[in-house]
Protein backbone atom coordinates (compact mmCIF):
# COMPACT_ATOMS: atom_id res chain seq x y z
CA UNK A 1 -162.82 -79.69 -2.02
CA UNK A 2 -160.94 -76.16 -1.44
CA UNK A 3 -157.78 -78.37 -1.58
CA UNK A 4 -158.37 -79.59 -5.02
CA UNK A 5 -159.59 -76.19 -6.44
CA UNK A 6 -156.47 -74.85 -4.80
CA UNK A 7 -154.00 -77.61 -5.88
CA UNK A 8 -155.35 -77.12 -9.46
CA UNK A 9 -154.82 -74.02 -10.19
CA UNK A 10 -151.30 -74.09 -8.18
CA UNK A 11 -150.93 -77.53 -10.58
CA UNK A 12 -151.72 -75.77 -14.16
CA UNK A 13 -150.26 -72.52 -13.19
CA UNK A 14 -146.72 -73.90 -12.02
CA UNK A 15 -147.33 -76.51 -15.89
CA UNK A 16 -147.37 -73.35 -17.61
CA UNK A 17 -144.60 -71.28 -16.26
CA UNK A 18 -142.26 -74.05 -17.79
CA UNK A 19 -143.84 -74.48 -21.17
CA UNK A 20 -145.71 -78.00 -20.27
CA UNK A 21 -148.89 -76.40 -21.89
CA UNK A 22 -152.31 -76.46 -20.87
CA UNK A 23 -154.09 -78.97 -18.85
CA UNK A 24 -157.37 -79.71 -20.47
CA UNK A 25 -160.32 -81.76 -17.79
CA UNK A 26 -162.17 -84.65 -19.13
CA UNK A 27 -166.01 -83.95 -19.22
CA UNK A 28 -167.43 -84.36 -16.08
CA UNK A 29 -169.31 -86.97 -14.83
CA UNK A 30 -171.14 -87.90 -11.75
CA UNK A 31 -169.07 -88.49 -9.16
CA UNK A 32 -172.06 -90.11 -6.99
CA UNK A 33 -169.83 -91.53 -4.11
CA UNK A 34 -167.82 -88.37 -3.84
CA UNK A 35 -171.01 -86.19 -4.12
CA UNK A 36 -172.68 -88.70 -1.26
CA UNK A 37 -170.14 -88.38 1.09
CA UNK A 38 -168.97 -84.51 0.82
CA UNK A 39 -172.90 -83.34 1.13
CA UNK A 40 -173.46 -85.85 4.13
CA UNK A 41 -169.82 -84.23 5.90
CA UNK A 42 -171.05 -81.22 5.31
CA UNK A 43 -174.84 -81.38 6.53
CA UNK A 44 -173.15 -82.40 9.60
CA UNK A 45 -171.15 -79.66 9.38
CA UNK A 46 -173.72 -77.21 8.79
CA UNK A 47 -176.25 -78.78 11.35
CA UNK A 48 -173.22 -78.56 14.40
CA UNK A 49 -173.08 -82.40 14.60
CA UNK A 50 -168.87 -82.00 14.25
CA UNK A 51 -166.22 -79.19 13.58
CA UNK A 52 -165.39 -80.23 10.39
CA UNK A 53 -161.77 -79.89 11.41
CA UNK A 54 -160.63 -80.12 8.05
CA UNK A 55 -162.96 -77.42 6.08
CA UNK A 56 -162.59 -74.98 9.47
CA UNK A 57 -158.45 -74.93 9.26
CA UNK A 58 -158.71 -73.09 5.89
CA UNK A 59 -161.94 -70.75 7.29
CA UNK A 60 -164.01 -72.32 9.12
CA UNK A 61 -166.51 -73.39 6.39
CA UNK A 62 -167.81 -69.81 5.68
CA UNK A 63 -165.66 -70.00 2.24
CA UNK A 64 -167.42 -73.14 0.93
CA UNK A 65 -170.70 -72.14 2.14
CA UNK A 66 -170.61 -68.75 1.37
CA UNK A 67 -169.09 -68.55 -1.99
CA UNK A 68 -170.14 -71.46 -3.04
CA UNK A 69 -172.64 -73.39 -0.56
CA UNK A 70 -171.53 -76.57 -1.85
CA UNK A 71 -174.37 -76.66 -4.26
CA UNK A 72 -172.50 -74.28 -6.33
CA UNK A 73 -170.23 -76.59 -6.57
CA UNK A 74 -171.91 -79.74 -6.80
CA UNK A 75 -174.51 -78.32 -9.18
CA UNK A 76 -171.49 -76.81 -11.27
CA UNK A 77 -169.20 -79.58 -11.90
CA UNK A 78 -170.18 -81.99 -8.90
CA UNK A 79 -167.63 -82.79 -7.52
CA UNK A 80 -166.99 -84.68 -11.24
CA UNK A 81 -164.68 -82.08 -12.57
CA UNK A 82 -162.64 -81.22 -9.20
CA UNK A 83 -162.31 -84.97 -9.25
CA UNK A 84 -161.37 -85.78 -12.53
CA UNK A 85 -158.88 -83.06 -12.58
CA UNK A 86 -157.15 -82.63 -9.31
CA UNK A 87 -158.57 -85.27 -6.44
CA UNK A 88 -154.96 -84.69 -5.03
CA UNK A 89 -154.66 -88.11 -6.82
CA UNK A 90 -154.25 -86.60 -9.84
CA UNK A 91 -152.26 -83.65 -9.14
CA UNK A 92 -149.53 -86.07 -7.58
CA UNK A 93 -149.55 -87.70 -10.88
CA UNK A 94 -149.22 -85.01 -12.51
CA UNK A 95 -147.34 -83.39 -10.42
CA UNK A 96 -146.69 -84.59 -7.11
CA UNK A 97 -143.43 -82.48 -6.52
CA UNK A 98 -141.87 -84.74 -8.29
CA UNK A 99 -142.76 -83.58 -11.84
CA UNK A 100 -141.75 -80.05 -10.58
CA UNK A 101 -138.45 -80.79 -9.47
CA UNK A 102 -137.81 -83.06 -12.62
CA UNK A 103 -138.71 -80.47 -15.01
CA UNK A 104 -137.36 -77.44 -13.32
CA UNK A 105 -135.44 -79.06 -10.04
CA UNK A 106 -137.45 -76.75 -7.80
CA UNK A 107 -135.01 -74.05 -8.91
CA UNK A 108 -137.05 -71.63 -11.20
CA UNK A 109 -140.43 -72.36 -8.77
CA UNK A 110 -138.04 -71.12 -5.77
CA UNK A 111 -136.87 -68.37 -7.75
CA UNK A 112 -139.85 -67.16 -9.07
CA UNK A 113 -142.74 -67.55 -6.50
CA UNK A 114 -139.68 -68.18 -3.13
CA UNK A 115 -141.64 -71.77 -2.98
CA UNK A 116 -144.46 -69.77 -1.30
CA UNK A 117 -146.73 -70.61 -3.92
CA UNK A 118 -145.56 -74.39 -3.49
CA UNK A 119 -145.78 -74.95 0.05
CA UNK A 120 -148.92 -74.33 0.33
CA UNK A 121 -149.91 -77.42 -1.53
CA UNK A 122 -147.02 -79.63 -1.10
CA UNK A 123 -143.79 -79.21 -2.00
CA UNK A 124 -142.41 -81.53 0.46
CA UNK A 125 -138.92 -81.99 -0.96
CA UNK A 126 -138.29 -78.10 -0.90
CA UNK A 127 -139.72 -77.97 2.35
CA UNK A 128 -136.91 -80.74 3.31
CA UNK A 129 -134.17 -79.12 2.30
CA UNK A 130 -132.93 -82.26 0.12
CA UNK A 131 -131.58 -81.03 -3.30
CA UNK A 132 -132.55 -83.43 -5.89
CA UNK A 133 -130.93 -82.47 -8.75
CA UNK A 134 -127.14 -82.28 -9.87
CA UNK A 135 -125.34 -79.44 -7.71
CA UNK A 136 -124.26 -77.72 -11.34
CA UNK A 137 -127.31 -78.39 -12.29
CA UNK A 138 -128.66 -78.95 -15.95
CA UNK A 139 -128.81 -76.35 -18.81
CA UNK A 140 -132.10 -76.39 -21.55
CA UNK A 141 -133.24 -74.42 -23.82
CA UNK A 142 -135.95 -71.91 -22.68
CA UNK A 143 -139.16 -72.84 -23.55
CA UNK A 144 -140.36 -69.15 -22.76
CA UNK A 145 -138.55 -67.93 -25.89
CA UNK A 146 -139.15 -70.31 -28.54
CA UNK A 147 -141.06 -68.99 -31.46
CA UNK A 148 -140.95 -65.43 -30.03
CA UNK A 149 -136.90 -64.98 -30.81
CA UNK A 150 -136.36 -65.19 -34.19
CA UNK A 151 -133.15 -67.99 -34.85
CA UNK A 152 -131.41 -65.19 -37.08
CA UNK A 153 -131.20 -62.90 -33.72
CA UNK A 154 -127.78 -62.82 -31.98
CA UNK A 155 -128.08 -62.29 -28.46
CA UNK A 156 -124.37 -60.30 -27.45
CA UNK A 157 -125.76 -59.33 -23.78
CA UNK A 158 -127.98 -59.96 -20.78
CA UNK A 159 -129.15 -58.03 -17.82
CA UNK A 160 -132.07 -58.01 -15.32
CA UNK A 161 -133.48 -56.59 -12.70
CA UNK A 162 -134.27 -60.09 -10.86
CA UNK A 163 -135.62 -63.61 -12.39
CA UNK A 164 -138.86 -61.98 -13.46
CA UNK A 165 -137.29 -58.87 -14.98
CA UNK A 166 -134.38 -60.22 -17.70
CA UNK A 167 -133.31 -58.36 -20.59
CA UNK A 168 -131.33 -59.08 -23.12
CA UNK A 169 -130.24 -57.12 -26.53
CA UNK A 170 -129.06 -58.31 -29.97
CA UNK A 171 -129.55 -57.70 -33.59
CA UNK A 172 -130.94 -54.25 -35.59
CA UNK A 173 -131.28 -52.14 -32.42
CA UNK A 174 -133.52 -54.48 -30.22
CA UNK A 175 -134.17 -55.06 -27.18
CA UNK A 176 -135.85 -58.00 -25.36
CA UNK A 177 -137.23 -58.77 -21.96
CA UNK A 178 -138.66 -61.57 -19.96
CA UNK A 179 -141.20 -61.77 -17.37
CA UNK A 180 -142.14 -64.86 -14.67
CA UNK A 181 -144.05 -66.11 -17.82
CA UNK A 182 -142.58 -65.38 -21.62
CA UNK A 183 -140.03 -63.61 -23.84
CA UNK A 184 -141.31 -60.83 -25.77
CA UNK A 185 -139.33 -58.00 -27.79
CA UNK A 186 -140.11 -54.80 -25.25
CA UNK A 187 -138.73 -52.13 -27.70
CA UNK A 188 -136.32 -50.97 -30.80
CA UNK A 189 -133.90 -48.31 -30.09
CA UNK A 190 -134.91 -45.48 -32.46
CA UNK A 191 -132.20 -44.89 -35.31
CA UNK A 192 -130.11 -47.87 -34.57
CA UNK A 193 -132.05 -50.52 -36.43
CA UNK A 194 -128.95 -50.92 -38.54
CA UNK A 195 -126.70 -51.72 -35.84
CA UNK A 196 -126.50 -54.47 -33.12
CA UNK A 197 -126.67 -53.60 -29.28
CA UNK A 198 -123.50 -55.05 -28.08
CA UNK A 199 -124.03 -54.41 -24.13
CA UNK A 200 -126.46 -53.42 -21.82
CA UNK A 201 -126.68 -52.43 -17.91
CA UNK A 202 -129.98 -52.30 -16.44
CA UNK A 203 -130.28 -50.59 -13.36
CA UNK A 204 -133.46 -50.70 -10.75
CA UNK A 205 -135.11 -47.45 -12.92
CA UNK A 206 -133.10 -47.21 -16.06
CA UNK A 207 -131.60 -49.29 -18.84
CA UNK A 208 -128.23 -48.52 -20.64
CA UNK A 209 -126.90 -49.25 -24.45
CA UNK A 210 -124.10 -49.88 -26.31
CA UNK A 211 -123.41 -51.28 -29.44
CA UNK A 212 -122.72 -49.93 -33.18
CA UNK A 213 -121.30 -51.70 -36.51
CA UNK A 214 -119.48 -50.64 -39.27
CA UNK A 215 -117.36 -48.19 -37.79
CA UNK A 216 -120.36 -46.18 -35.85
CA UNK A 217 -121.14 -46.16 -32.85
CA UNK A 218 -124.10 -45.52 -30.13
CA UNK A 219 -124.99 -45.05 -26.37
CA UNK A 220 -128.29 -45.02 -25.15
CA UNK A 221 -130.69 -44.47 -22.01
CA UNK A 222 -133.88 -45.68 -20.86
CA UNK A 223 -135.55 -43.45 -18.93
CA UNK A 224 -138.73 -45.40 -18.55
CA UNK A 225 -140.95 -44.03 -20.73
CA UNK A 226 -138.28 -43.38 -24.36
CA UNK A 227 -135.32 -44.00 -25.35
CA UNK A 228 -132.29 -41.24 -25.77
CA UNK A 229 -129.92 -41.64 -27.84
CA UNK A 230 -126.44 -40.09 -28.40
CA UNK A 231 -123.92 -40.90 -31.50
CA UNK A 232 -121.55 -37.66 -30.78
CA UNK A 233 -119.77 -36.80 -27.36
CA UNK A 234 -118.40 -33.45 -26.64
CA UNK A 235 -114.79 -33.67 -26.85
CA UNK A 236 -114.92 -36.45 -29.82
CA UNK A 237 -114.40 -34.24 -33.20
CA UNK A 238 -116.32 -37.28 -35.43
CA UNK A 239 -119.05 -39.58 -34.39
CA UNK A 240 -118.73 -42.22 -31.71
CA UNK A 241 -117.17 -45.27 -33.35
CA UNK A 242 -118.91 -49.16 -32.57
CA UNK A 243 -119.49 -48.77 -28.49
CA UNK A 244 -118.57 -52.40 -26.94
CA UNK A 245 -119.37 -52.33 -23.00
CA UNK A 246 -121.27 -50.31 -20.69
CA UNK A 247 -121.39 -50.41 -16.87
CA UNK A 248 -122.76 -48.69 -14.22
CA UNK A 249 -122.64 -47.95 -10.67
CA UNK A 250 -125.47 -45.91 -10.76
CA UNK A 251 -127.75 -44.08 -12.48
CA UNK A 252 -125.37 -41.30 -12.21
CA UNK A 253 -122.01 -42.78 -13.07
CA UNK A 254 -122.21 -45.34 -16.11
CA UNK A 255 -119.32 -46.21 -18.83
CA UNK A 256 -118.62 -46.99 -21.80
CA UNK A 257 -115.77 -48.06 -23.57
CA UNK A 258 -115.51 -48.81 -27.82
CA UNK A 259 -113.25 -49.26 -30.56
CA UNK A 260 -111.56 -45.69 -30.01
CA UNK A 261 -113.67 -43.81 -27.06
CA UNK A 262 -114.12 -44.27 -22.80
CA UNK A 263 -117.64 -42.08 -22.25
CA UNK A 264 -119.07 -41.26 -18.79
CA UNK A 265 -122.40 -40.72 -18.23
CA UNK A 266 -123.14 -37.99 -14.84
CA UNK A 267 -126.58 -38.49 -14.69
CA UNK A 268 -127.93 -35.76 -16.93
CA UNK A 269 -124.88 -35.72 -19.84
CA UNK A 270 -122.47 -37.69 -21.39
CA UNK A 271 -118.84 -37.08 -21.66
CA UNK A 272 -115.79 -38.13 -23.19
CA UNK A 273 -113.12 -39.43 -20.65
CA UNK A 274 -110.46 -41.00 -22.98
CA UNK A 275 -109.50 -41.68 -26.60
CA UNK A 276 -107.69 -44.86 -27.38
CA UNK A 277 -105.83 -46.19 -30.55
CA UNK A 278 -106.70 -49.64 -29.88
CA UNK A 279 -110.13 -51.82 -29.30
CA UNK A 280 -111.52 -51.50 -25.91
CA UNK A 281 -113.59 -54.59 -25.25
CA UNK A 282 -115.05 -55.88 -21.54
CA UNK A 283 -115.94 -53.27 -18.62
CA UNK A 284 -116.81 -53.53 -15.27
CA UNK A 285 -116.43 -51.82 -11.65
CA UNK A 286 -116.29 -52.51 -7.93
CA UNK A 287 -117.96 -49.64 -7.11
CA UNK A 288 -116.99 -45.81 -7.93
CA UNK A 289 -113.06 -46.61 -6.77
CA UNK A 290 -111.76 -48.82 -9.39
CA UNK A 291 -112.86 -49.02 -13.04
CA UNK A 292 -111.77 -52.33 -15.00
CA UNK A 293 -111.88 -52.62 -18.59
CA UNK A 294 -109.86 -54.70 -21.66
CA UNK A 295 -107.70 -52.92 -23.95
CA UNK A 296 -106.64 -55.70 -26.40
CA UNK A 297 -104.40 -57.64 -24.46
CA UNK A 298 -103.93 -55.19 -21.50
CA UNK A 299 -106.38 -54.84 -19.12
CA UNK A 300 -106.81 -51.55 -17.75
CA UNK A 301 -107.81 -49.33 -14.39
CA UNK A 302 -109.22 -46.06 -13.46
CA UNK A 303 -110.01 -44.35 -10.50
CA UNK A 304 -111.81 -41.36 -12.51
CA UNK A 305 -108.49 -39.59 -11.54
CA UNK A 306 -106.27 -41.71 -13.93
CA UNK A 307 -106.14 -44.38 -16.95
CA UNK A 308 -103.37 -46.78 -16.19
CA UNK A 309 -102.39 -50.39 -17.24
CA UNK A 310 -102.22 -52.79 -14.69
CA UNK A 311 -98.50 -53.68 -14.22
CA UNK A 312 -98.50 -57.79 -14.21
CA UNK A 313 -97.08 -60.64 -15.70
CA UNK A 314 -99.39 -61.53 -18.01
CA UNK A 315 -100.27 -65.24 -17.63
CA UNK A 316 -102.06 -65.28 -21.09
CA UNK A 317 -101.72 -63.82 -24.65
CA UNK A 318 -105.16 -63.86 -25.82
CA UNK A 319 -107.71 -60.21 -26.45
CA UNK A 320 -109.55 -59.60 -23.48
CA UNK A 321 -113.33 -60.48 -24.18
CA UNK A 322 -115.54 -59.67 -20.48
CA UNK A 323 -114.52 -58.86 -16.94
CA UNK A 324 -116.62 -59.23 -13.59
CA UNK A 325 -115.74 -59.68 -10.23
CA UNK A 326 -117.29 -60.03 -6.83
CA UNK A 327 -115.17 -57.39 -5.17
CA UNK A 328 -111.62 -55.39 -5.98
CA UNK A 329 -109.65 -58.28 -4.83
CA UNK A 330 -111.60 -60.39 -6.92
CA UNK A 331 -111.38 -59.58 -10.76
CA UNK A 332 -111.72 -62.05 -13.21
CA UNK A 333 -111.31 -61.60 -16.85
CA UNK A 334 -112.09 -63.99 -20.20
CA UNK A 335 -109.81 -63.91 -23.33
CA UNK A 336 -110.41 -65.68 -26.81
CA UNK A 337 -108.61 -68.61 -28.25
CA UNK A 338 -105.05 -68.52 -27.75
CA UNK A 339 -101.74 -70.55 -28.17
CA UNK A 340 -99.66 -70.10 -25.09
CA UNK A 341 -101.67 -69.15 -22.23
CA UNK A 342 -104.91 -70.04 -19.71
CA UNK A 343 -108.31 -68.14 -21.31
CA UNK A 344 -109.83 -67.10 -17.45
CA UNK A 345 -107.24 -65.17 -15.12
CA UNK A 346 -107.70 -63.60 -11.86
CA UNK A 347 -106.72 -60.44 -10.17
CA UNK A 348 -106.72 -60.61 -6.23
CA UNK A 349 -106.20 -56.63 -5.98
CA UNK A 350 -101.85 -56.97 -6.36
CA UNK A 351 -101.15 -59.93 -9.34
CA UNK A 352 -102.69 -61.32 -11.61
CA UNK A 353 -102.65 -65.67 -12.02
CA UNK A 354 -104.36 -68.34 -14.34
CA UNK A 355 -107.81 -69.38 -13.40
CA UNK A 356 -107.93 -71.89 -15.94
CA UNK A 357 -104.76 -73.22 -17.15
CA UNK A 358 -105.53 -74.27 -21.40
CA UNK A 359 -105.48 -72.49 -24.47
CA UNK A 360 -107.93 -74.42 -26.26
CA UNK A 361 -111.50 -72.65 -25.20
CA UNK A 362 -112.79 -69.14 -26.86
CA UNK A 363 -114.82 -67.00 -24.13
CA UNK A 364 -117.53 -64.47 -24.41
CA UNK A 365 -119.02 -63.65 -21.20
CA UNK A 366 -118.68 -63.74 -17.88
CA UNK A 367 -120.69 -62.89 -14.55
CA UNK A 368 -121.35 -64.44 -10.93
CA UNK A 369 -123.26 -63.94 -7.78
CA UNK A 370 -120.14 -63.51 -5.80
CA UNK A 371 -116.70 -65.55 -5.61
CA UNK A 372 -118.26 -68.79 -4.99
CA UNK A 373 -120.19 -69.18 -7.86
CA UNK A 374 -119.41 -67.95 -11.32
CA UNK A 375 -120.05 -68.75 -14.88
CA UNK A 376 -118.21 -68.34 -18.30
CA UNK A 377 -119.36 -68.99 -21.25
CA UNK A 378 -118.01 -68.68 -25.04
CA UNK A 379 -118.04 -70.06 -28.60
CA UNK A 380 -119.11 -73.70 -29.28
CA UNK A 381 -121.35 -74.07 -26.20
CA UNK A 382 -118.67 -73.68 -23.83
CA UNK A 383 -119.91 -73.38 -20.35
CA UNK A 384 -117.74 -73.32 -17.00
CA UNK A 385 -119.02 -72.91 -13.42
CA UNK A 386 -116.31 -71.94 -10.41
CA UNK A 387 -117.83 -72.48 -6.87
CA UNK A 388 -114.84 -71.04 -4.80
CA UNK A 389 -112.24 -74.07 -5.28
CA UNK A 390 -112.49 -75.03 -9.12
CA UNK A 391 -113.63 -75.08 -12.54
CA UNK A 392 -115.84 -77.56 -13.75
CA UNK A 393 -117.33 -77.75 -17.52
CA UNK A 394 -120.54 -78.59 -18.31
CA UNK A 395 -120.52 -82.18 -20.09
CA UNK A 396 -121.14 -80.94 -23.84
CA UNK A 397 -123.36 -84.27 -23.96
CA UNK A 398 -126.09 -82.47 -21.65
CA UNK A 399 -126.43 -79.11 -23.33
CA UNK A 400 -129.19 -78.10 -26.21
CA UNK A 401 -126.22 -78.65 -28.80
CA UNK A 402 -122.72 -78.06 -29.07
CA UNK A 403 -122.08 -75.55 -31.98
CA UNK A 404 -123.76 -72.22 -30.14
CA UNK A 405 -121.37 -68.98 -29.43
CA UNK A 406 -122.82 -67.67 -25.94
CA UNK A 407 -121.49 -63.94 -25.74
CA UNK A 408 -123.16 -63.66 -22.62
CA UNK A 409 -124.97 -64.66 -19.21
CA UNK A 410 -126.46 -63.79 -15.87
CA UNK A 411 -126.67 -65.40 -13.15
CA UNK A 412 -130.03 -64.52 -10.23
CA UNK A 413 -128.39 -63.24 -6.87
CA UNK A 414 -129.93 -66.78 -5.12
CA UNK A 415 -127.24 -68.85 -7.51
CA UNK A 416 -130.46 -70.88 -8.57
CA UNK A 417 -131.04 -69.97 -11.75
CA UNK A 418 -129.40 -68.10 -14.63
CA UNK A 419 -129.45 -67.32 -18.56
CA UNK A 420 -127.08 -67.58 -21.46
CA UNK A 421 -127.77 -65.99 -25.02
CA UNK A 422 -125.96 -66.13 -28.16
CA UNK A 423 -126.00 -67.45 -31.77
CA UNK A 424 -129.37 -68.29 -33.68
CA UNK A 425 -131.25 -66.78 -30.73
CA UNK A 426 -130.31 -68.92 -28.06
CA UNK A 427 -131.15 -68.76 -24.83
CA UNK A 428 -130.58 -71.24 -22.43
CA UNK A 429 -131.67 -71.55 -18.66
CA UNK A 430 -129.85 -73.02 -16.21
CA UNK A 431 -132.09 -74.86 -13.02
CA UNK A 432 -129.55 -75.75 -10.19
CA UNK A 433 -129.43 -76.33 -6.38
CA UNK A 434 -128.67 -73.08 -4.64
């Protein structure tokens, strides 16, 4: 009987998490043969006639019979209700693993609860090993956010913490974060409801802005309790102008880079580190060393000592749009549409070379949980996942639709599951096998 209460609850909790909505029971009924046979076991039990080998591996009985002595039980719902609901017969047609790993290919479960929660009922196909699923894996839209982000939000940028901590950051200033459960909009950056947030960095205590329109320009901080804001630097005689990207090592050494401005934050100020004349658009670091960021259709590096351009061939001709990489060796940068060169390149730490060799895709975002597995994503539901030999794109056929700009995603560090936003509020979650 323990079983069933327990593979209930694991049952409707695990139906929730991925939107199935709520399991109602049937009124109970007498369950007379069920009722028969548990109280006779467990008179038996209780008078020492056998060990009850079953009922003693979770406790030894003193659960049952002290929380509920079985009459509780029997007088509550006897036996009917546990029955009717979850006799293990109807959990495994509900969901007998197999539901799980249809709906969500044991991916999100894993990520979320580490299969813990799982395994203790029955999540044999997890506990095999066997991936059932597609090795890309299948994109959907997430449940968790629809009718909670509005379809005139655009999404330009995603962050988290871990698959239970994900922010992301659009439209008139806000920002919004999801939990193991739901989306919800956790806050508005004061005096920026006018302007979009065009990049965030979350780190493991703080949370970092950037964004701007119509020729101003913002950076903000999380501190945990408010938000700071800053639209003048010293060193920059007007106000910032639209802020694009922001990165951080730590909470002490964060950048920013924008349509005229590089900013670094030390921890306690910020401060201006460059002026440019053109667009700066895509930032990212392997550490405190190297500093990578797009200047048009140069990518640039700093060391905090200097601002150079990185002396290559270019292989492309397209604006650079995002850059990530898994190490110094391992840059890789996205461009938009262009006519005579690949729109993903990659810098091993001496030259730069084509990642993807065509002309004809426009990317937004990039990010990956090292060099074997990467995503890009960009304008009419592009998607592309590398996995340390090649490129693949997702069929167009399998995705929510086919017209959505992503400008972002984020992938968990276990490469099981990740996020893309964009356009008309999208989000979409990818399930795959790590």
């Amino acid at each position: 009987m323990r079983y069933s209460l327990i593979a209930t609850a694991v049952t409707m909790a695990v139906l929730g998490l991925v939107g199935c909505g709520d399991l109602k029971p049937p009124t109970p009924y007498e369950d007379a043969a069920v009722d028969q046979a548990v109280v006779e076991a467990d008179l038996k039990v209780d008078s020492g006639q056998v060990a009850d080998s079953s009922v003693d591996s979770i406790p030894d009985d003193s659960f049952v019979d002290t929380i509920t002595p079985d009459l509780t039980v029997d007088t509550v719902s006897p036996d009917a209700l546990v029955d009717s609901v979850s006799p293990d017969s109807t959990v495994d047609s509900v969901s007998p693993d197999a539901t799980v790993d249809t709906i969500v290919s044991d991916a999100f479960v894993d990520a979320i609860t580490s299969d813990s929660t799982v395994d203790s009922t029955a999540d044999s196909t997890a506990d095999s090993g066997v991936c059932t699923g597609p090795t890309l894996g299948n994109w959907g839209i997430d449940n968790a956010a629809t009718g909670v982000i509005p379809t005139d939000e655009i999404l330009f940028s995603i962050d988290a913490r871990g698959p239970t901590e994900i922010y992301a950051a659009g439209s008139a200033g806000k920002i919004w974060k999801r939990d193991a459960f739901t989306w919800f909009q956790s806050g508005q950056i004061p005096g920026v409801a006018a302007m979009s947030v065009k990049s965030i960095w979350v780190s493991p205590t703080q949370i970092f802005a950037a964004g701007g329109s119509l020729g101003s320009g913002f950076v903000a901080r999380y501190d945990g309790s408010i938000w700071h804001v800053q639209s003048t630097v010293p060193g920059f005689a007007s106000n910032l102008k639209e802020m694009n990207s922001i990165w951080g090592a730590s909470d002490s050494e964060v950048y920013a880079v924008g349509t005229k401005e590089l900013l670094r934050w030390n921890g306690s100020s910020w401060s201006l580190v460059d002026k440019s004349t053109s667009a700066r658009l895509g930032l990212w670091g392997d550490g405190v060393s190297n500093l990578y960021m797009g200047n048009g259709t140069d990518i640039l590096r700093t060391n905090t000592n200097s601002l150079t351009t990185l002396a290559m061939a270019k292989p492309y001709t397209g604006s650079i749009q995002a850059i990530w990489g898994s190490s110094g060796a391992d840059v890789l940068a996205v461009t938009d549409n262009n006519a005579t060169g690949p729109t993903i390149i990659r810098f091993n730490g001496i030259t730069w070379s084509s990642a993807i060799a065509t002309s004809t895709y426009e990317f937004k975002g990039i990010h990956g949980t090292g060099a074997n597995h990467i995503l890009a994503v960009g304008a009419g539901s592009v998607i592309f996942h590398f996995d340390g030999a090649q490129w693949t794109q997702y069929p167009k056929a399998e995705l929510p639709n086919t017209t959505a700009v992503l400008y972002d995603v984020w992938a968990a560090a276990n490469g099981a599951v990740a996020y893309a936003v964009g356009s008309s509020g999208a989000v979409w979650g990818l399930n795959r096998c790590p």
